[in-house]
Protein backbone atom coordinates (compact mmCIF):
# COMPACT_ATOMS: atom_id res chain seq x y z
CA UNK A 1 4.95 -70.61 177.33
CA UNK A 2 4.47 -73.10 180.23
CA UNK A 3 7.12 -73.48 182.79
CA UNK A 4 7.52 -76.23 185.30
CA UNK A 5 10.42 -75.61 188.12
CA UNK A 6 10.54 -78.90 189.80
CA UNK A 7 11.69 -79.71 193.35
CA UNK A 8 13.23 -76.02 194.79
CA UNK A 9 13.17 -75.05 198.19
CA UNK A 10 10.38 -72.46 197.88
CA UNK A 11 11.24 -69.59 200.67
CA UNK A 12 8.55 -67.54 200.55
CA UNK A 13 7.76 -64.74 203.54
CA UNK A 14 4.58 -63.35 202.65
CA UNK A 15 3.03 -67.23 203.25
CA UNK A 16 5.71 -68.46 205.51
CA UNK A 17 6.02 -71.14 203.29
CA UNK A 18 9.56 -73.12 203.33
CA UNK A 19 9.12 -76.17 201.78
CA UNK A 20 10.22 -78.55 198.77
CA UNK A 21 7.54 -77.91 196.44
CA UNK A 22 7.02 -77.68 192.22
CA UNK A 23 6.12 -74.34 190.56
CA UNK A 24 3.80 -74.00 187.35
CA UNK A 25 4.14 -71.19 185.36
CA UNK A 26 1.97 -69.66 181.98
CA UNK A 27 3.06 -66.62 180.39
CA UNK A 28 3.56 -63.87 182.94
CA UNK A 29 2.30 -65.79 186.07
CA UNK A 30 2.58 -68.59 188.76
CA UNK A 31 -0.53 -70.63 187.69
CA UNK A 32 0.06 -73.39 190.50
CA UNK A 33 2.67 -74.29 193.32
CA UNK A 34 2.54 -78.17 195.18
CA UNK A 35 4.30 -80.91 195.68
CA UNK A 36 4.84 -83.23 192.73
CA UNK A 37 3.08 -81.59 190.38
CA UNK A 38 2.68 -83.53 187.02
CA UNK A 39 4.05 -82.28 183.93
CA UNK A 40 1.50 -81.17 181.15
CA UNK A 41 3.41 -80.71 178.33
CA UNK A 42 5.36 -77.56 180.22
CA UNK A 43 8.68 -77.20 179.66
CA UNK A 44 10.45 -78.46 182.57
CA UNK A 45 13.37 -76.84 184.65
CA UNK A 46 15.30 -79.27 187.39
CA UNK A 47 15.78 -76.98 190.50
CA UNK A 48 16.44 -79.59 192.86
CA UNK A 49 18.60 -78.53 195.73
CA UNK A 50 17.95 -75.31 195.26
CA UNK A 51 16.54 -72.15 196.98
CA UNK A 52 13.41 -70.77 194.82
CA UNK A 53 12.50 -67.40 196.26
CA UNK A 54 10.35 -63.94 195.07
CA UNK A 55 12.57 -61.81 193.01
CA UNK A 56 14.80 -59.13 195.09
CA UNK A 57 13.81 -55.38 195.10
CA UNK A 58 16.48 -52.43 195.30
CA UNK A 59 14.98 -49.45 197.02
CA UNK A 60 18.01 -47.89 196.27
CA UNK A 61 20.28 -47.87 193.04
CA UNK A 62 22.10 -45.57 191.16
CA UNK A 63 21.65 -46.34 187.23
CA UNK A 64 23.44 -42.56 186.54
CA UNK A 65 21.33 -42.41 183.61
CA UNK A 66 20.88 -39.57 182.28
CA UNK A 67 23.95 -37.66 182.45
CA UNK A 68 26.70 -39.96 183.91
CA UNK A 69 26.66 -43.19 181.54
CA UNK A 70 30.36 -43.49 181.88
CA UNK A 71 29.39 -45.01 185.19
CA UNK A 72 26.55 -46.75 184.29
CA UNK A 73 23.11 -46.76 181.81
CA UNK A 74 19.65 -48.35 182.62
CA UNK A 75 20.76 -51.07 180.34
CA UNK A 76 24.10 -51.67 182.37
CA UNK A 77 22.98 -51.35 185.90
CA UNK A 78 19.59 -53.50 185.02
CA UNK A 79 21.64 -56.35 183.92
CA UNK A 80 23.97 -56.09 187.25
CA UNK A 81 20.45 -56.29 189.19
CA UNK A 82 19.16 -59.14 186.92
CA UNK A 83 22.41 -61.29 187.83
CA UNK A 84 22.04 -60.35 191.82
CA UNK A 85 18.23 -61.85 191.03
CA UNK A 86 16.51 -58.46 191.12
CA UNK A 87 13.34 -57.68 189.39
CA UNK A 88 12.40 -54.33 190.26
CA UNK A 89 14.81 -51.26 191.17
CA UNK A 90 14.56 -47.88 192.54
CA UNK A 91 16.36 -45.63 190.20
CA UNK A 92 17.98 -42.52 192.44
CA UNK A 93 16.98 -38.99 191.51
CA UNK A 94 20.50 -37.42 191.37
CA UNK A 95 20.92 -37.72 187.56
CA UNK A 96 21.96 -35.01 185.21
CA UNK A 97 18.96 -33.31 184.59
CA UNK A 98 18.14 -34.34 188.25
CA UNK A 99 14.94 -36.07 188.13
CA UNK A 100 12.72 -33.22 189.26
CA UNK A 101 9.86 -33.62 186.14
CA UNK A 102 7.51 -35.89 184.62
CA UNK A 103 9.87 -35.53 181.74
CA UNK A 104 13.01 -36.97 183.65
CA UNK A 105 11.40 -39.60 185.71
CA UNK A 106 9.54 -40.95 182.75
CA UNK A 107 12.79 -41.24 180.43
CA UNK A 108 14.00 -43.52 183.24
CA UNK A 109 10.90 -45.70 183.54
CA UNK A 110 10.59 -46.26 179.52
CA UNK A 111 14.37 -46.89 179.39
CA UNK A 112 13.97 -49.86 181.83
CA UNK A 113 11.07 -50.86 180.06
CA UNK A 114 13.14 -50.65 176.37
CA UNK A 115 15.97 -52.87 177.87
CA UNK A 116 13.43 -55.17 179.83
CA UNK A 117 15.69 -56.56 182.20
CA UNK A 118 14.44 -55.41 185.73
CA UNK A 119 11.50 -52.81 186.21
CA UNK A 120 12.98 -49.43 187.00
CA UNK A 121 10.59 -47.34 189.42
CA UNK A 122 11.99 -43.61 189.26
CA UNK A 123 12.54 -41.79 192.43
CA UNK A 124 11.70 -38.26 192.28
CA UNK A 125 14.02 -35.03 193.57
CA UNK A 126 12.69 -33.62 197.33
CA UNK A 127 13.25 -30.11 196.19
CA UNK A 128 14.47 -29.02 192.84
CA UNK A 129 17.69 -29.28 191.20
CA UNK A 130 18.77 -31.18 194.70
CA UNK A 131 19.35 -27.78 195.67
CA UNK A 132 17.47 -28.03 199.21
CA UNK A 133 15.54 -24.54 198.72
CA UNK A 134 12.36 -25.51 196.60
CA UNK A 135 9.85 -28.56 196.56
CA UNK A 136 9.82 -30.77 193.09
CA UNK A 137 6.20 -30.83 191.71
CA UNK A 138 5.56 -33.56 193.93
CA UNK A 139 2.38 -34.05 192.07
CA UNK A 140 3.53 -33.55 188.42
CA UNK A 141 6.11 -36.69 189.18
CA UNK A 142 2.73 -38.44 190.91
CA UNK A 143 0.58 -37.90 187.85
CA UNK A 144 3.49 -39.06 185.31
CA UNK A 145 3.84 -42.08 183.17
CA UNK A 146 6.01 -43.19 186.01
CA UNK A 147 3.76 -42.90 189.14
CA UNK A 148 6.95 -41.62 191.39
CA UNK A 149 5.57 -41.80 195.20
CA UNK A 150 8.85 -42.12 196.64
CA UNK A 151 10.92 -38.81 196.91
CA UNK A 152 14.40 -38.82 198.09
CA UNK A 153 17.70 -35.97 197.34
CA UNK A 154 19.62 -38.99 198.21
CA UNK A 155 23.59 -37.71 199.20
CA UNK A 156 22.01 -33.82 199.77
CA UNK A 157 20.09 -33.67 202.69
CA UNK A 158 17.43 -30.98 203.03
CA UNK A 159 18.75 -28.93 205.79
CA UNK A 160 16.17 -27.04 206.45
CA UNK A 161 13.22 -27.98 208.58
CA UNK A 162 10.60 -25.56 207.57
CA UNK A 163 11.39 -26.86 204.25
CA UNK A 164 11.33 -30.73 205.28
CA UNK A 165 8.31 -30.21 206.99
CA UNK A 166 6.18 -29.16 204.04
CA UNK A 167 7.96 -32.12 201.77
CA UNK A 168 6.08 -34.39 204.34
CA UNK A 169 3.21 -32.56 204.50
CA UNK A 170 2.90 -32.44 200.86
CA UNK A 171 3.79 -35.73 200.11
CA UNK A 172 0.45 -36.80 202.39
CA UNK A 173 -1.46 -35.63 199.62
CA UNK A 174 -0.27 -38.74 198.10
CA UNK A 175 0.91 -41.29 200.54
CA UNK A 176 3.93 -40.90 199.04
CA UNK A 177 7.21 -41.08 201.10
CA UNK A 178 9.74 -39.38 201.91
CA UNK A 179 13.09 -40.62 202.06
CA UNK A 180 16.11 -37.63 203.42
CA UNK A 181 19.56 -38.60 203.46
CA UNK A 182 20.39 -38.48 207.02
CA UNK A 183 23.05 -36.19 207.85
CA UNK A 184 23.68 -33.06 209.71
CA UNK A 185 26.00 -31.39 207.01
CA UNK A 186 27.49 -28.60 209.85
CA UNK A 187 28.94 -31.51 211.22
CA UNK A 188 30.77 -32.95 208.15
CA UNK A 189 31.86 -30.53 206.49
CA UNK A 190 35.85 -31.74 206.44
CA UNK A 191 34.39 -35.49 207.46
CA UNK A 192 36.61 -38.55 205.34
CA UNK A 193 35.51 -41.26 207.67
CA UNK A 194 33.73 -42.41 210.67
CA UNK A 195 34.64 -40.50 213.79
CA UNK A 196 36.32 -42.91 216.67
CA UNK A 197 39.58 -44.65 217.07
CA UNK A 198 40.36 -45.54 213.66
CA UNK A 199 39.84 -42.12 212.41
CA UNK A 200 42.23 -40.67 214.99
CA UNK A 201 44.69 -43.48 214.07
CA UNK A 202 44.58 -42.90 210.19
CA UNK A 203 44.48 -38.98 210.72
CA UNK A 204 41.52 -38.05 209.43
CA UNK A 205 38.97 -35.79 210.02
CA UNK A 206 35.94 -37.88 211.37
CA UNK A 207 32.07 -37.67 210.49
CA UNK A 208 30.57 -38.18 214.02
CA UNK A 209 27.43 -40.53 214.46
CA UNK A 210 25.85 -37.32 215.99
CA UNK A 211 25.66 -36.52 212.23
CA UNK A 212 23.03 -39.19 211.29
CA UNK A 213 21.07 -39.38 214.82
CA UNK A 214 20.45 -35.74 215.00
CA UNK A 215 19.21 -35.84 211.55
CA UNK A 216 16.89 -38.82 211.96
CA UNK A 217 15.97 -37.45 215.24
CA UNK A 218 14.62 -34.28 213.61
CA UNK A 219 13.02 -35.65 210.89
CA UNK A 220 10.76 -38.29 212.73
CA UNK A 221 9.73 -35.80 214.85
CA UNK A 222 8.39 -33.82 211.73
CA UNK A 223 6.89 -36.75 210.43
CA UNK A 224 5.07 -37.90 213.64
CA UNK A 225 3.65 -33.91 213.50
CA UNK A 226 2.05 -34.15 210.06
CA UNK A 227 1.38 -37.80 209.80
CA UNK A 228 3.60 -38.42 207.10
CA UNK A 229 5.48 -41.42 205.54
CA UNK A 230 9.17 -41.26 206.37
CA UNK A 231 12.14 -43.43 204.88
CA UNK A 232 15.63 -43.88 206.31
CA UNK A 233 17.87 -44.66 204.13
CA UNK A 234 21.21 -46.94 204.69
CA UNK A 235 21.49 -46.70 208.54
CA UNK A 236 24.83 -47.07 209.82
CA UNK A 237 24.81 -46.58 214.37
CA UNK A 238 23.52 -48.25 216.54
CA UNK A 239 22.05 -44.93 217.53
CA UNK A 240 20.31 -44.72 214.81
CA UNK A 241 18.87 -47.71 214.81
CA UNK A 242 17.33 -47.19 218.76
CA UNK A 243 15.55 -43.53 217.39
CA UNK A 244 13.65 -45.99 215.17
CA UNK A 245 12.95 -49.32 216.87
CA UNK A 246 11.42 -45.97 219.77
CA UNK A 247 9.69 -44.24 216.59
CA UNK A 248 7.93 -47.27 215.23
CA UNK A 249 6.68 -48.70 218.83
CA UNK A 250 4.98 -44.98 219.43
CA UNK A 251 3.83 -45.70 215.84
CA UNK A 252 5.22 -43.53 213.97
CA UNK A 253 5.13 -44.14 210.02
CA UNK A 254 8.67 -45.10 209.62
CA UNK A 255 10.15 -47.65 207.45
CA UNK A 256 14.33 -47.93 207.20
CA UNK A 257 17.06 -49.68 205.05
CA UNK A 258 20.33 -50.59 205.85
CA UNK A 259 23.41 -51.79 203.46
CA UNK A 260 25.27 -54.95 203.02
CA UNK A 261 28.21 -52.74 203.07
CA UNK A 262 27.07 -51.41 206.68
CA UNK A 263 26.32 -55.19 207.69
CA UNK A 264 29.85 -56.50 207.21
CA UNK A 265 32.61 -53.80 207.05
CA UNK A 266 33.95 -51.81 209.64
CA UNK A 267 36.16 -48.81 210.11
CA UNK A 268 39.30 -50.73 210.46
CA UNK A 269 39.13 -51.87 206.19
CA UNK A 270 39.76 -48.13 205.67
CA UNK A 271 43.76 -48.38 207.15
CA UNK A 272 44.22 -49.44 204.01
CA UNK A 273 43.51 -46.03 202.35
CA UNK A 274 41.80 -47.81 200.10
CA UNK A 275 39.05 -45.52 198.04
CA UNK A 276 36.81 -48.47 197.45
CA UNK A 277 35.86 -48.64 201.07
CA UNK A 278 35.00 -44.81 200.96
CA UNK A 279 31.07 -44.18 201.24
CA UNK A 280 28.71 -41.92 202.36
CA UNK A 281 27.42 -42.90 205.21
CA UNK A 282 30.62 -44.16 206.33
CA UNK A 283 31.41 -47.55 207.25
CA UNK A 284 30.99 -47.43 210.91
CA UNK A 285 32.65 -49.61 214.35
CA UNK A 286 32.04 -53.25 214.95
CA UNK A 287 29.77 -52.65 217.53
CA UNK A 288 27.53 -50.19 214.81
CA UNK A 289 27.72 -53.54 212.29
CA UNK A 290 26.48 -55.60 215.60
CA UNK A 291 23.71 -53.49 216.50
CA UNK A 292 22.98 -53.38 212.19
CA UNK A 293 22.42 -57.08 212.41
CA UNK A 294 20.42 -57.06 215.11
CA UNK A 295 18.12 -54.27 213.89
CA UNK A 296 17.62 -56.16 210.64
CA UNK A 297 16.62 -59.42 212.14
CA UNK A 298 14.38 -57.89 215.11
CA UNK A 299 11.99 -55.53 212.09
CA UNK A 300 13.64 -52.39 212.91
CA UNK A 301 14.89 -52.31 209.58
CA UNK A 302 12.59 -53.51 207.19
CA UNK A 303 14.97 -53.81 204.08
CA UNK A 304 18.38 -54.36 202.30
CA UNK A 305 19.21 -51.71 200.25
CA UNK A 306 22.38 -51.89 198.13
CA UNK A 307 22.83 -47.95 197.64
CA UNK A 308 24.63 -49.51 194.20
CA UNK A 309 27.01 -46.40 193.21
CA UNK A 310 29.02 -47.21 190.58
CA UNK A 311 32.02 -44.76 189.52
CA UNK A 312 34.36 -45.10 186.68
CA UNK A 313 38.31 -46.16 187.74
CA UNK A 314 39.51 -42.91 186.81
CA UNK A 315 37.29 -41.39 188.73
CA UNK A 316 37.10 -43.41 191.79
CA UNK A 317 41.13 -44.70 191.93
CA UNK A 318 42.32 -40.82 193.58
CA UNK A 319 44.14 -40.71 196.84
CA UNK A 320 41.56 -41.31 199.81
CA UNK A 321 41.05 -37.46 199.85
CA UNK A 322 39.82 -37.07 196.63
CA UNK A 323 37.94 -40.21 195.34
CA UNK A 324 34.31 -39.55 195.51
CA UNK A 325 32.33 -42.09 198.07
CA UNK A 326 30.21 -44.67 196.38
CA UNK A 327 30.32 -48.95 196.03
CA UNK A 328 28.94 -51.35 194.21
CA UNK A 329 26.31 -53.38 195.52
CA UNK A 330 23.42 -55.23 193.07
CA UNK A 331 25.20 -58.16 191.97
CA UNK A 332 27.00 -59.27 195.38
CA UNK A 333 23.84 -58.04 198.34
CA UNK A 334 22.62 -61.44 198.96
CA UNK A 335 25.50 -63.31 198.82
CA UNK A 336 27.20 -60.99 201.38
CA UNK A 337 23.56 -61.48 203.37
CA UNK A 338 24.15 -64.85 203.43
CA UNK A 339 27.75 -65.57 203.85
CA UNK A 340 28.09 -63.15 206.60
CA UNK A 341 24.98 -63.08 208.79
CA UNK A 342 22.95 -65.95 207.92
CA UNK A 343 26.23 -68.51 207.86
CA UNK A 344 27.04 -66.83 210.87
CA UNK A 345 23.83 -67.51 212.69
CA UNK A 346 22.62 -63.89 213.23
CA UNK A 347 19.50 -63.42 211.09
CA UNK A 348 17.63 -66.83 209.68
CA UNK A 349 16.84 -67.30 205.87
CA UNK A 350 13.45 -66.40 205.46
CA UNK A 351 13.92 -63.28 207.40
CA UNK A 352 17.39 -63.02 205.10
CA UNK A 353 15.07 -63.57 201.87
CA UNK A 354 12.10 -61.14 202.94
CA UNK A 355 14.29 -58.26 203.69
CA UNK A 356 14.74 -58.66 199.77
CA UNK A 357 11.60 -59.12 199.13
CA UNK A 358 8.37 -58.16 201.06
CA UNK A 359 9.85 -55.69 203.42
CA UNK A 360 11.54 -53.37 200.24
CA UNK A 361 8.35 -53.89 198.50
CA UNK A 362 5.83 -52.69 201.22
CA UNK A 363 8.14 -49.52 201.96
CA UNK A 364 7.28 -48.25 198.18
CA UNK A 365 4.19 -50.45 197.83
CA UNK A 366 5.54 -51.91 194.72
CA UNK A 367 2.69 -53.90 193.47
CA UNK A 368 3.57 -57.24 191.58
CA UNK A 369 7.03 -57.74 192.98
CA UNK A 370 8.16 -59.10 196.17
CA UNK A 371 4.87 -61.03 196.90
CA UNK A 372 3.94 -64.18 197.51
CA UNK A 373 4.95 -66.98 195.38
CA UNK A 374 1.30 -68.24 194.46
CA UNK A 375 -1.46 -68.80 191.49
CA UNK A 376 -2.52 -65.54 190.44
CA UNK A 377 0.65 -63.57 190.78
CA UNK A 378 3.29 -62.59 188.52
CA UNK A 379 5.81 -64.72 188.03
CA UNK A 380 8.82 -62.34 189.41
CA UNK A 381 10.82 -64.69 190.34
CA UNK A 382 14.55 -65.90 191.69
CA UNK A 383 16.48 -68.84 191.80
CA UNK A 384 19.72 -69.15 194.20
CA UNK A 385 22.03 -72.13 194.15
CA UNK A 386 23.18 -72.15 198.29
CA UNK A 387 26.08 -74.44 197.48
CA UNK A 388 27.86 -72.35 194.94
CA UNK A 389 31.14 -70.46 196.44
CA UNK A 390 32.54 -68.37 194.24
CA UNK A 391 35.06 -65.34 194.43
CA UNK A 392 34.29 -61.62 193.16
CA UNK A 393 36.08 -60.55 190.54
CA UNK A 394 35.50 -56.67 189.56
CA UNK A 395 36.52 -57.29 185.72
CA UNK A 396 33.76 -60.38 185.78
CA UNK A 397 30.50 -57.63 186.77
CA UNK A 398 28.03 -56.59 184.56
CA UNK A 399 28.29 -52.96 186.02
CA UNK A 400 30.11 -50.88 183.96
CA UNK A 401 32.46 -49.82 187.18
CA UNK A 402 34.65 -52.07 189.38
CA UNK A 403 34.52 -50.45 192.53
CA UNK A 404 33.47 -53.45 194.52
CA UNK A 405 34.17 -53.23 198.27
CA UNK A 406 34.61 -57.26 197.99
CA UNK A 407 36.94 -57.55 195.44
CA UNK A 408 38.68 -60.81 195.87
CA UNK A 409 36.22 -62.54 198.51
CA UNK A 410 34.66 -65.79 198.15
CA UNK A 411 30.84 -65.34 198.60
CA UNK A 412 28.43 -68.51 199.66
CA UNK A 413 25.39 -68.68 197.52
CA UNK A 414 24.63 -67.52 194.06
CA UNK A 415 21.49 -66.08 191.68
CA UNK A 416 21.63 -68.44 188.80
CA UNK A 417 18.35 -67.71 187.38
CA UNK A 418 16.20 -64.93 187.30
CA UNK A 419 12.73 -64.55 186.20
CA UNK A 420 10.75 -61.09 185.09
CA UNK A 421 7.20 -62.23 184.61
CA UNK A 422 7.98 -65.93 183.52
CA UNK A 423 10.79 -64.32 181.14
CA UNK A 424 14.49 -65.73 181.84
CA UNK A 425 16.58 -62.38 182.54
CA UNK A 426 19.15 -64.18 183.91
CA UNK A 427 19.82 -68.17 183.02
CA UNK A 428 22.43 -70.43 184.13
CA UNK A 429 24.06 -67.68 185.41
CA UNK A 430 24.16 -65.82 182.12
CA UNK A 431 22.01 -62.09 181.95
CA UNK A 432 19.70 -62.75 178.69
CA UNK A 433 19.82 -59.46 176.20
């Protein structure tokens, strides 16, 4: 099929491009982008006004699948990503079996193949069973269907160092990264929220920033030893954040990811002892969010991540004590981007759009997505109307859960198409089965 989209505002990072321009596409790629291009008996699709942009990539989603579909299945959580304009996700090892085998991590990749939605890349288990005392086949997962090269425990963190250390040096074999959930676990044992003020208010027990920076301290400090790629996932201090704006200018191999979540809610939303605002990290201080922002804009961090953790009601609606942490993220992370720090003056939109795009992509070097917007390359695409407004609703998701941090907001700027190699997955706001 030919596609023309006509008259967008084509953001696109890689090429710095941000201009009014027409896109041509045939079949599975972008066959020509310029001004005023003529139509040639393509079918034509009126973006005027606007914003026509590479499609988003997750480096970090929880699909549950296998094990805990009552949260959410491939099928469920791909559609959420389609309608948040994602094309390619990375699906979190700690599934039930854990994805520690070719056998697991493959499952996953044909599943998001079978619904055909958004491209699912696996992330393999650091050590097996999440159990923290012995390495996955790092290359069994490499060699799979899948081609995992992007190993993470996710909420576990591997405690030991000896242990951490060989992950790195291991994962060198491959150029593979390694991604370990940044906490010090002797110093959260009891931990509910973030550590300050609030915590002391609210009465109760507080998880310490000293958690995450000693972590990440340790860890790049392995990694600069052996060489080895190293991800941080969802910073949350401004601590944090220094250790790796220092790492990277000594040149260290470090890439890092913060949440929406983490860029726009602080410690105060939890005196409402409301579980949806429990997570792990916690939501941290307005000054943390501050130095967030900053981080994001300046390269520190090179991506959004939405850390999408979907939980059934019954699950997550406990008293604050019991509910387990997790929020929803796919289908509301670049709205939230834009509504709270690019309305707000503290990151520009094509920085916004390519920590969606080029940055996530380059941490897992996810070929074919997040590119440029150009002849030749696959038409993974998305299409954001800047003028919409519109208010989140959990009931109106596509995730199978509701636990939405932003219940009841109204967001600026919407996803109301998005394309998986010239396919519609999402249309006039509508996720295409």
């Amino acid at each position: 099929m030919r596609l023309l989209l006509k008259g967008a505002r084509v953001l696109d990072p890689a090429s710095g491009r941000d201009e009014v321009a027409d896109v041509r596409i045939l079949g599975e790629d972008v066959v020509e982008v310029g001004p005023s291009l003529t139509d040639d008996g393509d079918h034509v699709h009126d973006l005027a006004g606007l914003w026509l942009v590479p499609g988003f990539v997750d480096l970090h989603t929880h699909l549950r699948e296998p094990g805990f579909e009552e949260a959410e299945d491939v099928a469920t959580g791909t559609a959420a990503a389609a309608a948040g304009g994602y094309t390619a996700v990375c699906a979190m090892a700690n599934t039930d079996p854990v994805a520690d085998s070719a056998a697991v991590v493959e499952m996953v990749w044909r599943r998001g193949l079978e619904v055909g939605l958004a491209d699912v890349f696996p992330v393999g288990a650091i050590t097996k069973g999440l159990a923290g005392e012995e390495l996955s086949e790092f290359g069994e997962l490499h060699d799979s269907a899948a081609c995992v090269d992007f190993f993470s425990d996710d909420g576990r963190p591997v405690a030991s160092a000896q242990l951490m250390r060989r992950a790195l040096q291991y994962a060198t074999a491959f150029d593979a990264v390694i991604c370990n959930h940044s906490e010090e676990p002797s110093l959260t044992a009891v931990a509910q929220m973030n550590e300050g003020a609030m915590s002391s208010l609210l009465g109760l027990p507080g998880w310490p920033h000293e958690a995450e920076e000693v972590m990440i301290a340790r860890d790049l400090i392995l990694a600069a030893g052996v060489g080895a790629r190293l991800h941080v996932p969802h910073v949350t201090t401004a601590g944090a954040a220094l250790l790796i704006r220092e790492a990277k200018a000594r040149g260290i191999r470090v890439t890092a990811e913060v949440t929406p979540h983490h860029l726009s809610i602080d410690d105060a939303a939890v005196a409402s002892y409301d579980p949806v605002f429990k997570v792990n990290p916690p939501v941290r201080t307005v000054d943390d969010v501050l130095a967030l922002r900053a981080a994001l804009a300046d390269g520190t961090i090179d991506a959004v991540a939405t850390d999408h953790a979907p939980h059934p009601p019954e699950t997550k609606d406990q008293e604050w004590e019991h509910a387990p942490c997790g929020m929803l993220g796919l289908e509301t992370a670049f709205s939230v981007v834009v509504t709270d720090l690019v309305e707000a003056g503290a990151l520009d939109l094509l920085t916004a759009v390519a920590r969606f795009t080029t940055g996530p992509a380059s941490v897992r070097n996810l070929r074919g997505h997040g590119g440029s917007i150009a002849a030749g390359h696959p038409a993974n695409l998305t299409v954001v109307d800047p003028a919409q407004r519109w208010q989140v609703d959990g009931v109106q998701l596509q995730s199978r859960a509701r636990n939405t941090p932003f219940q009841g907001r109204t967001l600026q700027s919407k996803p109301v198409h998005t394309m998986l190699r010239g396919r519609f997955t999402l249309r006039d706001g509508v996720v295409q089965s």
